[in-house]
Protein backbone atom coordinates (compact mmCIF):
# COMPACT_ATOMS: atom_id res chain seq x y z
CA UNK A 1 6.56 -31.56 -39.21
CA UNK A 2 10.20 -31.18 -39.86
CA UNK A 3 12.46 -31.79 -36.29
CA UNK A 4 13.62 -27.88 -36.89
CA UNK A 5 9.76 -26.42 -36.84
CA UNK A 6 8.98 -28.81 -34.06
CA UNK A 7 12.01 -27.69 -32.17
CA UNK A 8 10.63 -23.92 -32.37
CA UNK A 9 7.26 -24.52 -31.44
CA UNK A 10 8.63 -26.21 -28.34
CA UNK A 11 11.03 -23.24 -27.72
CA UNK A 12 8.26 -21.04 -28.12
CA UNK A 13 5.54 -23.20 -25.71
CA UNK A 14 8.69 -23.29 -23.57
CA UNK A 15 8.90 -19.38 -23.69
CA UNK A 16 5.69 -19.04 -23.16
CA UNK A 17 5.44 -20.68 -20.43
CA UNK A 18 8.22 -18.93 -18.50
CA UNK A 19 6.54 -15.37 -19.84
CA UNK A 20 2.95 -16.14 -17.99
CA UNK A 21 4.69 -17.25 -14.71
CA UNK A 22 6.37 -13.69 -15.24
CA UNK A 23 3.35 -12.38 -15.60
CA UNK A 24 1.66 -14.07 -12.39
CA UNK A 25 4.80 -13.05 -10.21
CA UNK A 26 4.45 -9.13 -11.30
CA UNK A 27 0.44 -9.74 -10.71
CA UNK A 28 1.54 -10.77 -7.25
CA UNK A 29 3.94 -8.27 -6.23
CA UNK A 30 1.39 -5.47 -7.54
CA UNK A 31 -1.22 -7.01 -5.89
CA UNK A 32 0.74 -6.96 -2.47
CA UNK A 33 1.98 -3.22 -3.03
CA UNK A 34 -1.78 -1.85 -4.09
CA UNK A 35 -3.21 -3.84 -0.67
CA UNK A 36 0.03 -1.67 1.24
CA UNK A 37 -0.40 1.09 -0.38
CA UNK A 38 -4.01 0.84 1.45
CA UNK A 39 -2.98 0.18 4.00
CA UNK A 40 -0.42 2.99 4.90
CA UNK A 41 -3.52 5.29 3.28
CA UNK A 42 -5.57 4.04 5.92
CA UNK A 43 -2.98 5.16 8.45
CA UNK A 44 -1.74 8.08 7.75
CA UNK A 45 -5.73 8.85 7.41
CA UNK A 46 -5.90 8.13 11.06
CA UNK A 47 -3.14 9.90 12.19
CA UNK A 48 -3.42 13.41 10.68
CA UNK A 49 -7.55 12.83 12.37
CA UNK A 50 -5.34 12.43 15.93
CA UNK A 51 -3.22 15.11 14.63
CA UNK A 52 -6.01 17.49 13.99
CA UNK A 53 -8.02 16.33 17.37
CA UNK A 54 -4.81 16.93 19.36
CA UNK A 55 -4.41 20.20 18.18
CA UNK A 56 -8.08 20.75 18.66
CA UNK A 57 -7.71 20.06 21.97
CA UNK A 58 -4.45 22.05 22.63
CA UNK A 59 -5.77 25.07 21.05
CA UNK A 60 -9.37 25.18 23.69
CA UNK A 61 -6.78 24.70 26.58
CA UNK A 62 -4.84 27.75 25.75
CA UNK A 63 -7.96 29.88 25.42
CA UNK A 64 -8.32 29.45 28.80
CA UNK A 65 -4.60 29.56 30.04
CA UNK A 66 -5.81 31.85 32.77
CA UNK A 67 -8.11 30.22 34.55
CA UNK A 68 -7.27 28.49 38.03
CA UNK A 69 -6.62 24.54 37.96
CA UNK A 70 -9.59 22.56 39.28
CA UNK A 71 -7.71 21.74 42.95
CA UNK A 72 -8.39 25.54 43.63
């Protein structure tokens, strides 16, 4: 091979190279925001459940506002 085509090809392995470690970086990072993105799912699962119990809860206390506290 002439120097010239041999100078491309290792340009291009060279190019190459850079563009799958590219491509194994962005695999990472959307790896890492997909496993977050669970993650705050998860959460904000759980808290609109405590949100719902909690108002649950407040709304059988005011049906009996009238009652008398237990120490009477």
């Amino acid at each position: 091979m002439s120097d010239s085509i041999e100078q491309r090809l290792n340009d291009l392995e060279i190019q190459l190279a850079h563009t799958q470690r590219t491509c194994e970086q962005l695999n990472e990072v959307v790896t890492k925001m997909s496993m977050d993105a669970q993650t705050r799912e998860r959460l904000m699962k759980r808290m609109v459940d405590q949100i719902k119990d909690l108002k649950s809860n407040l709304g059988e206390s005011d049906a009996g506002g009238d009652e008398k506290p237990p120490h009477y």
